[in-house]
PDB file of N, CA and C in Angstrom:
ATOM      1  N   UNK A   1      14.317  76.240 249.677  1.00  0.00           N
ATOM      2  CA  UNK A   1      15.603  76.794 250.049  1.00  0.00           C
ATOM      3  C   UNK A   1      15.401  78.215 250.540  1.00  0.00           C
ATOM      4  N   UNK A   2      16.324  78.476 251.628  1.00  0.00           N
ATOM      5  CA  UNK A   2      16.019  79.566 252.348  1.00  0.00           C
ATOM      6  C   UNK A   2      16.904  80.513 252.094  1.00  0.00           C
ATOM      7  N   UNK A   3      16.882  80.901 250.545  1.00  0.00           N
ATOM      8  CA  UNK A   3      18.175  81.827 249.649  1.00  0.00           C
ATOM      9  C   UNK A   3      17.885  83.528 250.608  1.00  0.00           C
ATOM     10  N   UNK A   4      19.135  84.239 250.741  1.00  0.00           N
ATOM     11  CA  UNK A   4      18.863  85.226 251.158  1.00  0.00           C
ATOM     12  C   UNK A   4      19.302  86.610 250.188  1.00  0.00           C
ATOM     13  N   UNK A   5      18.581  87.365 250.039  1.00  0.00           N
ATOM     14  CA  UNK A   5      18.943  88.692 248.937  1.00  0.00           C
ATOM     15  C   UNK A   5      19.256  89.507 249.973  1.00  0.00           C
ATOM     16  N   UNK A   6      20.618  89.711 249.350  1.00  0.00           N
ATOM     17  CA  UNK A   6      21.319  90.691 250.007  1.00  0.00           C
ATOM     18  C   UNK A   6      21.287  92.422 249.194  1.00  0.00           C
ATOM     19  N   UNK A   7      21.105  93.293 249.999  1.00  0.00           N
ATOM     20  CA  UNK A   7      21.025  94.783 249.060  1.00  0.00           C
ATOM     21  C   UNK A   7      22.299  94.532 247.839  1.00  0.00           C
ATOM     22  N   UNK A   8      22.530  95.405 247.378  1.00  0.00           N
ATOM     23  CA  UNK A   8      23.488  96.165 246.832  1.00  0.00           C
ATOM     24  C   UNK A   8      24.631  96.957 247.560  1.00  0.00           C
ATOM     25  N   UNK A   9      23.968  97.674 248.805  1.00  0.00           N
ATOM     26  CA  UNK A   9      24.833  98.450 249.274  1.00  0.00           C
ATOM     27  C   UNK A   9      25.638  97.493 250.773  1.00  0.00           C
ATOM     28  N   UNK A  10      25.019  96.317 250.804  1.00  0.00           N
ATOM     29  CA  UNK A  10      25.637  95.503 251.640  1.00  0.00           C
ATOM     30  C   UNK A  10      26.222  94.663 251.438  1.00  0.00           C
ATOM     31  N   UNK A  11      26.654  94.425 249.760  1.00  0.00           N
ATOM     32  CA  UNK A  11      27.772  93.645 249.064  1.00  0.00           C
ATOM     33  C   UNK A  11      29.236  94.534 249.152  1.00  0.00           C
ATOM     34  N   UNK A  12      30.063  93.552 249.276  1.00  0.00           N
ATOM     35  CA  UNK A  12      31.804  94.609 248.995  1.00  0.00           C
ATOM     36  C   UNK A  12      31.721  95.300 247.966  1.00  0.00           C
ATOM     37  N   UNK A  13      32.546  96.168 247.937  1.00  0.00           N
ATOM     38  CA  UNK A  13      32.513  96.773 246.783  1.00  0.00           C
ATOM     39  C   UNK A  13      33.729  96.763 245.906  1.00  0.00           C
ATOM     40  N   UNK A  14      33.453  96.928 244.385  1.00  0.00           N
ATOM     41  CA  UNK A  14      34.589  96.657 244.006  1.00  0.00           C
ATOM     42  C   UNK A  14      35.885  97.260 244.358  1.00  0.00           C
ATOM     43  N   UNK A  15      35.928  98.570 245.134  1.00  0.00           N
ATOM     44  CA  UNK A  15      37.000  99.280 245.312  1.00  0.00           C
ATOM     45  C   UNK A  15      37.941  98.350 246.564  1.00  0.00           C
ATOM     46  N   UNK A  16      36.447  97.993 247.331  1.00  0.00           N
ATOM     47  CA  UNK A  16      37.649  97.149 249.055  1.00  0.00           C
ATOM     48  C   UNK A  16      38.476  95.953 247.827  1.00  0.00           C
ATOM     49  N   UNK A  17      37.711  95.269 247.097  1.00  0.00           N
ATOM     50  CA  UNK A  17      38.092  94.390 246.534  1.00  0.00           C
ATOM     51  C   UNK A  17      39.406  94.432 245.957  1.00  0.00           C
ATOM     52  N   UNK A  18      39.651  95.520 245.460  1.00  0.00           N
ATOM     53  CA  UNK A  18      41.238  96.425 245.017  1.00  0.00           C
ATOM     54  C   UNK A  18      41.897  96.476 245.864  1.00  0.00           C
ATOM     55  N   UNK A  19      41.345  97.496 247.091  1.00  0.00           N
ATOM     56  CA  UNK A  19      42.066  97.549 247.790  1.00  0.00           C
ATOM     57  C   UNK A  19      42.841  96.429 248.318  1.00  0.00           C
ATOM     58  N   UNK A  20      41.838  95.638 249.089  1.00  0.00           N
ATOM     59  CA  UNK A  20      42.665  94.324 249.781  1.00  0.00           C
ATOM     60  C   UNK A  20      43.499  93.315 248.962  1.00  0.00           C
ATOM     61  N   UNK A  21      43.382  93.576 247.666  1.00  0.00           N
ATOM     62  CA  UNK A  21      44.127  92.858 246.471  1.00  0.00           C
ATOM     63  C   UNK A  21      45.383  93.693 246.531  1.00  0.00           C
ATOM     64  N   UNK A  22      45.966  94.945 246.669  1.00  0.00           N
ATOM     65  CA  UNK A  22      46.724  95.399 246.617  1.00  0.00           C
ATOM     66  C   UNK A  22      47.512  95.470 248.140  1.00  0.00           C
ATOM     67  N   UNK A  23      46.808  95.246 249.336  1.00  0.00           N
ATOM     68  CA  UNK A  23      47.360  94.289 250.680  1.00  0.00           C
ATOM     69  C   UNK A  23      47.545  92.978 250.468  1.00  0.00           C
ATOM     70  N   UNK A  24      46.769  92.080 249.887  1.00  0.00           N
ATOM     71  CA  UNK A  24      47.497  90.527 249.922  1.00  0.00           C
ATOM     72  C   UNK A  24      48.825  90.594 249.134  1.00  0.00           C
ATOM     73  N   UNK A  25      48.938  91.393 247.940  1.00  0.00           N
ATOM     74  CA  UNK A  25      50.025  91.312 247.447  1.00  0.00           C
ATOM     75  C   UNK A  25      51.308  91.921 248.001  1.00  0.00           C
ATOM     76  N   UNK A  26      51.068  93.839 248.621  1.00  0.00           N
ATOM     77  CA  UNK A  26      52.154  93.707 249.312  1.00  0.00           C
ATOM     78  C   UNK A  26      52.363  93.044 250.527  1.00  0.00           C
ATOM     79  N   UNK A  27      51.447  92.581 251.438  1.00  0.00           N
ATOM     80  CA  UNK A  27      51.979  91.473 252.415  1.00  0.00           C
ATOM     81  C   UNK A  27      52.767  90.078 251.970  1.00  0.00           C
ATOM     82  N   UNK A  28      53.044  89.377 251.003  1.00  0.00           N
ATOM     83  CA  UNK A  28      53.906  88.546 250.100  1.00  0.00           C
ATOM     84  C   UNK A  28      55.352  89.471 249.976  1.00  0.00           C
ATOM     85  N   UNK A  29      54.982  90.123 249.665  1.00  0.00           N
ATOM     86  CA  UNK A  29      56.307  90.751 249.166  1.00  0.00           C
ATOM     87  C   UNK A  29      57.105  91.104 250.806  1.00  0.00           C
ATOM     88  N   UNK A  30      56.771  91.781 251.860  1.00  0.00           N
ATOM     89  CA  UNK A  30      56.994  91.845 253.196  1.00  0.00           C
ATOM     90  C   UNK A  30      57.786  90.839 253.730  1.00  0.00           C
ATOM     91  N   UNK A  31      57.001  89.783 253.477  1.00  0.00           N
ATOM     92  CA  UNK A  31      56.864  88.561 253.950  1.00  0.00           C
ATOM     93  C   UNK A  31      58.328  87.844 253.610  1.00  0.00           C
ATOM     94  N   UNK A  32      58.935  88.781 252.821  1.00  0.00           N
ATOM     95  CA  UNK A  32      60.088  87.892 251.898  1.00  0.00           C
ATOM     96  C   UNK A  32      61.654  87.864 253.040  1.00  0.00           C
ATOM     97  N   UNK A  33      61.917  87.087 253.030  1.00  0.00           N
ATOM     98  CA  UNK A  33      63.411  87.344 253.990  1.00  0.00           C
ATOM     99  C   UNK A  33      64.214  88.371 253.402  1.00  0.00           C
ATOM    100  N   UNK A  34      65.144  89.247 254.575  1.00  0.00           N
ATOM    101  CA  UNK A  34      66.478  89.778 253.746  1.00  0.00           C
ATOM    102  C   UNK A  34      66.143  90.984 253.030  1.00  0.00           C
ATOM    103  N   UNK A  35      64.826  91.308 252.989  1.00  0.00           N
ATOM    104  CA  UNK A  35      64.171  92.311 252.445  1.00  0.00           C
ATOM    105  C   UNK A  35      64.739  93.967 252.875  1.00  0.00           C
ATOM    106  N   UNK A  36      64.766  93.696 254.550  1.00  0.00           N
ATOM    107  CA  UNK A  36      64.846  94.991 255.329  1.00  0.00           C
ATOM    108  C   UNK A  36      66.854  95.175 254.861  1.00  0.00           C
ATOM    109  N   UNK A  37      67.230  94.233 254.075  1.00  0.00           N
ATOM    110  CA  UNK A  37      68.891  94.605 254.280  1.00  0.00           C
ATOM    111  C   UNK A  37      68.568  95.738 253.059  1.00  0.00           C
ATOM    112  N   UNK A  38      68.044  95.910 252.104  1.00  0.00           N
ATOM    113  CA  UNK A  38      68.128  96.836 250.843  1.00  0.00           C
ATOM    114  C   UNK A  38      67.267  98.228 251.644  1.00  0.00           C
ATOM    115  N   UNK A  39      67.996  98.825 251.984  1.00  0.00           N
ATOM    116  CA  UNK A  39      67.450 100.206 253.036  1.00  0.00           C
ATOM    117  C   UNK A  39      66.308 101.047 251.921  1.00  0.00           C
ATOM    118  N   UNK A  40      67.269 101.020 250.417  1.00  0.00           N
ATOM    119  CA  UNK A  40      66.592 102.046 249.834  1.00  0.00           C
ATOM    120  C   UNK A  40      64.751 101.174 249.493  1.00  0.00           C
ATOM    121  N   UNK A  41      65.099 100.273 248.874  1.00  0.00           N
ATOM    122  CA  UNK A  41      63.763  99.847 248.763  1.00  0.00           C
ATOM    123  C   UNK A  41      62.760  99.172 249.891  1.00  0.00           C
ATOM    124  N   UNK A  42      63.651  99.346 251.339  1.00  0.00           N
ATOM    125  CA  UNK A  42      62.713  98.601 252.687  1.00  0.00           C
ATOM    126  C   UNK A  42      62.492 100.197 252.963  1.00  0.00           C
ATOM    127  N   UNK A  43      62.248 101.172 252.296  1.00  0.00           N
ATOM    128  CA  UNK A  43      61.922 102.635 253.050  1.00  0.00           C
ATOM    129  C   UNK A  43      60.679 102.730 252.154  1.00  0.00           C
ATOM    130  N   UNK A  44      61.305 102.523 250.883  1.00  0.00           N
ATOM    131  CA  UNK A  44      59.893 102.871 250.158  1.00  0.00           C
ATOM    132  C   UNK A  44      58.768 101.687 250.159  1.00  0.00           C
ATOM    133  N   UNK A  45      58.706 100.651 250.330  1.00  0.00           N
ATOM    134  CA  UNK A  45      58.306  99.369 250.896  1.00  0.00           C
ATOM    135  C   UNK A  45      57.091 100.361 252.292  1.00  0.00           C
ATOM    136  N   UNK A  46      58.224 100.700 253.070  1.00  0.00           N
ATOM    137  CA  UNK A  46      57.297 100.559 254.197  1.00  0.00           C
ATOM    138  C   UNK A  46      56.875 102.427 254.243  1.00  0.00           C
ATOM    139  N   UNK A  47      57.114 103.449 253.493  1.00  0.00           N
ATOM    140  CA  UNK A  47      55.888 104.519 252.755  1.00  0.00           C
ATOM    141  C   UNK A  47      54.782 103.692 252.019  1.00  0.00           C
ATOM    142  N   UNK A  48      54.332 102.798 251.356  1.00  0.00           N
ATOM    143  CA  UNK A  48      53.638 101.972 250.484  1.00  0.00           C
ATOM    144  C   UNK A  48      52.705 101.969 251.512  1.00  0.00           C
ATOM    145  N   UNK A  49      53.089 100.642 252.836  1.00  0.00           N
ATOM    146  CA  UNK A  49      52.654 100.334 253.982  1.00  0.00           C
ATOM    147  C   UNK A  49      51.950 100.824 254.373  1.00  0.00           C
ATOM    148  N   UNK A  50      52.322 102.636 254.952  1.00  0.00           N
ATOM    149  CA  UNK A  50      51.940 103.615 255.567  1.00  0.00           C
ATOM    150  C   UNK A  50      50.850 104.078 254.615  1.00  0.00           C
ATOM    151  N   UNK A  51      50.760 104.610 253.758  1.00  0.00           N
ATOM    152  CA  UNK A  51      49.487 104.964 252.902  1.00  0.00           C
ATOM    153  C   UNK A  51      48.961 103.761 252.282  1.00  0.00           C
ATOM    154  N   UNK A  52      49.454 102.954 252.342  1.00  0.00           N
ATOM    155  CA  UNK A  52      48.023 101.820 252.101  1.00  0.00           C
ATOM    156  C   UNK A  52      47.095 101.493 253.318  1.00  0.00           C
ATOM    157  N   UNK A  53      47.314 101.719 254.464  1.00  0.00           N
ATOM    158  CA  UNK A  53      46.713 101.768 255.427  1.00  0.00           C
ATOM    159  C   UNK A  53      45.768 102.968 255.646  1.00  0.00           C
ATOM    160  N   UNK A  54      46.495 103.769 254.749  1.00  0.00           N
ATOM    161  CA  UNK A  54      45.660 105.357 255.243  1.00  0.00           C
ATOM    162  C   UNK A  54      44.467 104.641 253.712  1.00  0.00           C
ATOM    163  N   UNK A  55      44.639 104.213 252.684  1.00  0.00           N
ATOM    164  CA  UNK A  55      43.449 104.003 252.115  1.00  0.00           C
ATOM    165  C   UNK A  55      42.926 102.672 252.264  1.00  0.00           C
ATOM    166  N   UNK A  56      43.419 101.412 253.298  1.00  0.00           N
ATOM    167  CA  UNK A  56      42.035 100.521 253.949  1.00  0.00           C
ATOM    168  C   UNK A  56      41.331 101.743 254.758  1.00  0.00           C
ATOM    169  N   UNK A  57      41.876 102.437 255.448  1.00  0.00           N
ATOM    170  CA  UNK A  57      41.001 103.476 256.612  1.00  0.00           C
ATOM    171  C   UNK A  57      40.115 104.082 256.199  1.00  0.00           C
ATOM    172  N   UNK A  58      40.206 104.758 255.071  1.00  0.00           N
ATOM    173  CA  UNK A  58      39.639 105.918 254.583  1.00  0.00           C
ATOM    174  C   UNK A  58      38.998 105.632 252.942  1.00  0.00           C
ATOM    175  N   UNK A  59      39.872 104.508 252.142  1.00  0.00           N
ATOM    176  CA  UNK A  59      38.938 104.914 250.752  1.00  0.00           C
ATOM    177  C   UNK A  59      38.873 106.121 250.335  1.00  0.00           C
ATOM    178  N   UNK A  60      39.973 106.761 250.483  1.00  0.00           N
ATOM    179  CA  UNK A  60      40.287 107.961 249.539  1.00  0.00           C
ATOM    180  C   UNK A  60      41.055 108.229 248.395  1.00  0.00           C
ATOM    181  N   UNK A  61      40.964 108.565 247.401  1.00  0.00           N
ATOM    182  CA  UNK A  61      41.104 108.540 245.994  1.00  0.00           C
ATOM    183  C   UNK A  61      42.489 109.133 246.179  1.00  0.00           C
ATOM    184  N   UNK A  62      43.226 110.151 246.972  1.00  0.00           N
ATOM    185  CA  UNK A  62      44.032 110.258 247.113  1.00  0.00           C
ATOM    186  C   UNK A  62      45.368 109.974 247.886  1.00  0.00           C
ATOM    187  N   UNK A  63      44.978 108.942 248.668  1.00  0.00           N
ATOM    188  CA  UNK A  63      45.749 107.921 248.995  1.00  0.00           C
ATOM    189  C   UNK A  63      46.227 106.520 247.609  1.00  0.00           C
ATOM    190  N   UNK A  64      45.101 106.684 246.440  1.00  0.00           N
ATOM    191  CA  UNK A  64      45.315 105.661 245.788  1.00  0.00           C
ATOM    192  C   UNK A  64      46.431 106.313 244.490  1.00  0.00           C
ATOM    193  N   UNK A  65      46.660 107.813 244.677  1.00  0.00           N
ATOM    194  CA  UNK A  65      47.453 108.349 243.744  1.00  0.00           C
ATOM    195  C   UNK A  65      48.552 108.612 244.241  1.00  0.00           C
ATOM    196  N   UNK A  66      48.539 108.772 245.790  1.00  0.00           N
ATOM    197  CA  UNK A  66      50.009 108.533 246.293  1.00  0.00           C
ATOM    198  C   UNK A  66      50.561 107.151 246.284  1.00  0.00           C
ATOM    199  N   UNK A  67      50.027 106.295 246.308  1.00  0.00           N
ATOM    200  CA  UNK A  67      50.472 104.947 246.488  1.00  0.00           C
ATOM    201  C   UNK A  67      50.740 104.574 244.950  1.00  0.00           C
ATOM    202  N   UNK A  68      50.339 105.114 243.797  1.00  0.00           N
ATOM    203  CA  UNK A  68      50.717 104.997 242.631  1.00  0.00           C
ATOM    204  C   UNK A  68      51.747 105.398 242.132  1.00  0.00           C
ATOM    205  N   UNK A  69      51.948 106.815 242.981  1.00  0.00           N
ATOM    206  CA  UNK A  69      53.806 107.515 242.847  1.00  0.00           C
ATOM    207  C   UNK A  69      54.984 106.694 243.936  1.00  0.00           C
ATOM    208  N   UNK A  70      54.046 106.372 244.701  1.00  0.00           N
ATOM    209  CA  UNK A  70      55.477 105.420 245.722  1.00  0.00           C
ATOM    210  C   UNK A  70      55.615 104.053 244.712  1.00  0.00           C
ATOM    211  N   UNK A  71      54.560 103.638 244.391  1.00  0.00           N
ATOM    212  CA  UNK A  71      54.725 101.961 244.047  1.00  0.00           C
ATOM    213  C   UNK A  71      56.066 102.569 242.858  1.00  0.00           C
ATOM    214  N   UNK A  72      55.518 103.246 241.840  1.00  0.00           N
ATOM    215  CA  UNK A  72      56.289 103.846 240.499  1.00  0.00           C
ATOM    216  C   UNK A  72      58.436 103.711 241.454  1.00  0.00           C
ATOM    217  N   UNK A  73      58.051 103.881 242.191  1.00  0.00           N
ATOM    218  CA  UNK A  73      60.174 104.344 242.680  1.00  0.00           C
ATOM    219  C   UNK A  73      60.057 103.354 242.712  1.00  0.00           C
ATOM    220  N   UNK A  74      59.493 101.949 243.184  1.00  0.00           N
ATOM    221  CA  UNK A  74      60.177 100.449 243.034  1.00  0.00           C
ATOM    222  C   UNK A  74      60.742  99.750 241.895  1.00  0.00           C
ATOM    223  N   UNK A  75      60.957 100.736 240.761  1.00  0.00           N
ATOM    224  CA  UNK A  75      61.205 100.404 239.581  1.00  0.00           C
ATOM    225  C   UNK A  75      62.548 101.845 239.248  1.00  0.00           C
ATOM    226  N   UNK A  76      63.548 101.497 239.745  1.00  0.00           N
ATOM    227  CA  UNK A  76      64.751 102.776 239.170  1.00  0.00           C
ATOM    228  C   UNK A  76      65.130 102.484 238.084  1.00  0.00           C
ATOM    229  N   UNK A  77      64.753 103.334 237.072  1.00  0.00           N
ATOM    230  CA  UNK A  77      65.580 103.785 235.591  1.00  0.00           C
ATOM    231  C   UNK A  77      64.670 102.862 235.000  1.00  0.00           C
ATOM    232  N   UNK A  78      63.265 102.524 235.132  1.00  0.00           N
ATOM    233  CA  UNK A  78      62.409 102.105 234.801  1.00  0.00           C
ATOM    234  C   UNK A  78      62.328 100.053 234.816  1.00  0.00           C
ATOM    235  N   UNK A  79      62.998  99.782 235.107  1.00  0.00           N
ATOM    236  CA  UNK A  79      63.323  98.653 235.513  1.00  0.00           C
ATOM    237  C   UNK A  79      63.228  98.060 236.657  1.00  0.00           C
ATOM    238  N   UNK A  80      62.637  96.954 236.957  1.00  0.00           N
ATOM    239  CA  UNK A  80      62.250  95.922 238.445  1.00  0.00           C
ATOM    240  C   UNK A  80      64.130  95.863 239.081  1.00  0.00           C
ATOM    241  N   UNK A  81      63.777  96.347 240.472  1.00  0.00           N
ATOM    242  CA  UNK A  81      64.951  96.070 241.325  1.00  0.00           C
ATOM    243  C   UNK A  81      65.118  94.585 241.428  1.00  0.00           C
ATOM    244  N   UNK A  82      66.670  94.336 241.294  1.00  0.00           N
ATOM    245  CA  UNK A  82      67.153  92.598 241.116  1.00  0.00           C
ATOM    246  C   UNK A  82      66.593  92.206 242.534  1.00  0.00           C
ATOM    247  N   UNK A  83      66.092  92.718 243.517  1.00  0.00           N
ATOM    248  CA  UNK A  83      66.411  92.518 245.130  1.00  0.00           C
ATOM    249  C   UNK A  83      64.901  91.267 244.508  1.00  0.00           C
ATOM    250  N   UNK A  84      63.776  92.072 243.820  1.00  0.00           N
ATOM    251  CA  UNK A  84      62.100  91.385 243.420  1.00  0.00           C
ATOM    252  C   UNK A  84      62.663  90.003 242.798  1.00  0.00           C
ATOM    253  N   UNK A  85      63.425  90.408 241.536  1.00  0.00           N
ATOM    254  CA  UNK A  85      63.655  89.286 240.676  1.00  0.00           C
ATOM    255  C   UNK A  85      64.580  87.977 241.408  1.00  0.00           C
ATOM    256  N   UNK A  86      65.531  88.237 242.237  1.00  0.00           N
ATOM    257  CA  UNK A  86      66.018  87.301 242.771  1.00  0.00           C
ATOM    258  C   UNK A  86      65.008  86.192 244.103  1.00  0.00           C
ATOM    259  N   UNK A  87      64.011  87.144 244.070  1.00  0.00           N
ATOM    260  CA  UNK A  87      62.954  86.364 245.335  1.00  0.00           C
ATOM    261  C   UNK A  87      61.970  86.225 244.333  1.00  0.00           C
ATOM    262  N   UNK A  88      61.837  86.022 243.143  1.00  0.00           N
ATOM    263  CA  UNK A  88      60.905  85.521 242.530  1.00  0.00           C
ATOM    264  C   UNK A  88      59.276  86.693 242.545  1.00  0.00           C
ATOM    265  N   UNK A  89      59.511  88.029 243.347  1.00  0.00           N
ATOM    266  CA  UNK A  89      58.293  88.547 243.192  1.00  0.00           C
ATOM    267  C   UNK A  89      57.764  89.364 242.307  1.00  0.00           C
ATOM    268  N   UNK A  90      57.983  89.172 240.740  1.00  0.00           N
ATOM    269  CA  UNK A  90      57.358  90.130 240.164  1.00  0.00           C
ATOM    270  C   UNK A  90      55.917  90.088 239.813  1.00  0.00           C
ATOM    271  N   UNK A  91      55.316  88.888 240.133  1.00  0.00           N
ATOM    272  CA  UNK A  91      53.597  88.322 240.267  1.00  0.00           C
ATOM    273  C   UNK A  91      53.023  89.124 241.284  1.00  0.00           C
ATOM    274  N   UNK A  92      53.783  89.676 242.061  1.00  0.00           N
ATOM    275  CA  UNK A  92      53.257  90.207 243.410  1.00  0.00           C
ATOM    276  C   UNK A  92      53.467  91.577 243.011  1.00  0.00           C
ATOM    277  N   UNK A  93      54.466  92.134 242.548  1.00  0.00           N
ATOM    278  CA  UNK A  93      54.507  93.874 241.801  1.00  0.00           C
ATOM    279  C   UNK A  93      53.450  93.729 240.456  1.00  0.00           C
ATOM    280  N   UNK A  94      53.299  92.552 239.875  1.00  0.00           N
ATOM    281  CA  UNK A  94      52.298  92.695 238.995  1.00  0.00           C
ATOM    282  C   UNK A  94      50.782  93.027 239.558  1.00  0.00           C
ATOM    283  N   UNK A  95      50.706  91.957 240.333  1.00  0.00           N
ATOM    284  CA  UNK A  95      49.146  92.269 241.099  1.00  0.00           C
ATOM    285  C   UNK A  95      49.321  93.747 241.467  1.00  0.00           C
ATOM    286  N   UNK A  96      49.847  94.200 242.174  1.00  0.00           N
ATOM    287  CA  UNK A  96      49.920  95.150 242.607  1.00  0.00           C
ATOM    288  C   UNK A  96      49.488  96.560 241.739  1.00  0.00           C
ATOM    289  N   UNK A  97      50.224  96.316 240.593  1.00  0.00           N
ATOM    290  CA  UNK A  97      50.231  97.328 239.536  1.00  0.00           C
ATOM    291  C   UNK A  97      48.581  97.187 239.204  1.00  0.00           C
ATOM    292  N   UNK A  98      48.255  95.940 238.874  1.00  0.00           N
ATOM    293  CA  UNK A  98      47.184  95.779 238.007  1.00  0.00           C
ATOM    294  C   UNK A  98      45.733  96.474 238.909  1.00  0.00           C
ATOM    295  N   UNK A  99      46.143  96.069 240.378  1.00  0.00           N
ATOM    296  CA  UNK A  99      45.178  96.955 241.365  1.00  0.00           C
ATOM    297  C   UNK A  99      44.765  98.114 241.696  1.00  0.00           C
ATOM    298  N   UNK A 100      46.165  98.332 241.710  1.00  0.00           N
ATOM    299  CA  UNK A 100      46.155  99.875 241.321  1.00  0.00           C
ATOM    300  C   UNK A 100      45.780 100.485 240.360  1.00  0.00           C
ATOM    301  N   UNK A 101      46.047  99.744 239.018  1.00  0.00           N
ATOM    302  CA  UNK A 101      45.393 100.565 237.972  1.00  0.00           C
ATOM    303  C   UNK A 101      43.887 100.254 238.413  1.00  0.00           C
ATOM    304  N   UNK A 102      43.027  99.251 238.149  1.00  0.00           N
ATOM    305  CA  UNK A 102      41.841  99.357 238.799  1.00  0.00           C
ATOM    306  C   UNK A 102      41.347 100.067 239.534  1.00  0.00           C
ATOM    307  N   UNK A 103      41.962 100.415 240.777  1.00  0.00           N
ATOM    308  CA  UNK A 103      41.729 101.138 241.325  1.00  0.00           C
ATOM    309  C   UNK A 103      41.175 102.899 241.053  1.00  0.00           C
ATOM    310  N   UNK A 104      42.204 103.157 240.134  1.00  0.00           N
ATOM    311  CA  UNK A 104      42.647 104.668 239.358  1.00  0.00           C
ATOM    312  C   UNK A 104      41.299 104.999 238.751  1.00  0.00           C
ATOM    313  N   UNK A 105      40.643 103.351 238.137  1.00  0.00           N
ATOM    314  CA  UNK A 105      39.825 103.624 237.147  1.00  0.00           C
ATOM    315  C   UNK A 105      38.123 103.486 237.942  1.00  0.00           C
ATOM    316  N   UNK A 106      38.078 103.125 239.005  1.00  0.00           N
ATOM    317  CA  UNK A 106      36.952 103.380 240.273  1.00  0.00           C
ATOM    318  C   UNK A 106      37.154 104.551 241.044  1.00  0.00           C
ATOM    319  N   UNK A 107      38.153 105.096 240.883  1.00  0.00           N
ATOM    320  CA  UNK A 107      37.681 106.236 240.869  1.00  0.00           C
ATOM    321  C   UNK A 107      38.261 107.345 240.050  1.00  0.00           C
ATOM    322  N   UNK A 108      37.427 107.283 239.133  1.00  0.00           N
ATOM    323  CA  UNK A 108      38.172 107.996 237.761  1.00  0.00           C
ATOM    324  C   UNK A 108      39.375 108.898 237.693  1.00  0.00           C
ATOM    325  N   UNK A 109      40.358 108.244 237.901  1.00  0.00           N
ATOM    326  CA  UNK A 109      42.024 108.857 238.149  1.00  0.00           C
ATOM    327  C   UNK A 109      42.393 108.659 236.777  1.00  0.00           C
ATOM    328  N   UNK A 110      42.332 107.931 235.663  1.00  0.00           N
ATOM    329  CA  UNK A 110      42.732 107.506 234.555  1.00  0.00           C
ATOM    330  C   UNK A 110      44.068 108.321 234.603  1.00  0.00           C
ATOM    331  N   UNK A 111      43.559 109.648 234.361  1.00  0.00           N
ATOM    332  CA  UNK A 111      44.960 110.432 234.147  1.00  0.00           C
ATOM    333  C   UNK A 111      46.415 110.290 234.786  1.00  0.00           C
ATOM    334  N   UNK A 112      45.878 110.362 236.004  1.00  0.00           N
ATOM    335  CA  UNK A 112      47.007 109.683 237.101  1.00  0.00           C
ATOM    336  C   UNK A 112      47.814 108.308 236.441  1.00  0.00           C
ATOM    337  N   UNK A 113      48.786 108.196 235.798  1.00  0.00           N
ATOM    338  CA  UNK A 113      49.844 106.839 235.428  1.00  0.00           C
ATOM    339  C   UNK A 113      51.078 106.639 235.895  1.00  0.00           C
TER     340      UNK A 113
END
């Protein structure tokens, strides 16, 4: 068998792995009809968008702490907006969360919550 060894530094890394885990999930949520009628949460929705793109681009630690204070407003008075719960997406704000925390912790943000 003609197995091939690949480096280390030419495997993904766990961070893209976050990252793009935290794009499949908000692309689901996007994806949802009726979305763009709730202005307040299709603004912060699409700030999310905008700096999640700036960290596929870049992999900067501080794109992953802004996107931790935008994701945080999708939740007013600490509670999931009914707009998620009525479309069934809180699996998709879960992933999301859980990526992000991962994320925090590749690159030692811990503090950042």
């Amino acid at each position: 068998m003609d197995e091939v060894i690949r480096k280390v530094s030419d495997m993904p890394s766990n961070k893209k792995g976050y990252i793009y885990g935290v794009k499949y999930y908000y692309d689901i949520i996007m994806r949802t009809p009726g979305l763009s009628q709730e202005r307040v949460i299709y603004r912060v929705l699409t700030d999310f968008g905008m700096e999640l793109e700036d960290l596929i681009k870049y992999e900067d630690s501080t794109s992953v702490i802004n996107l931790s204070d935008i994701f945080k407003r999708l939740y007013p008075d600490g509670e999931v907006h009914e707009l998620f719960e009525s479309n069934v997406l809180q699996t998709a704000l879960d992933g999301i969360s859980e990526c992000l925390y991962r994320l925090k912790k590749e690159y030692h943000l811990e503090r950042w919550n």
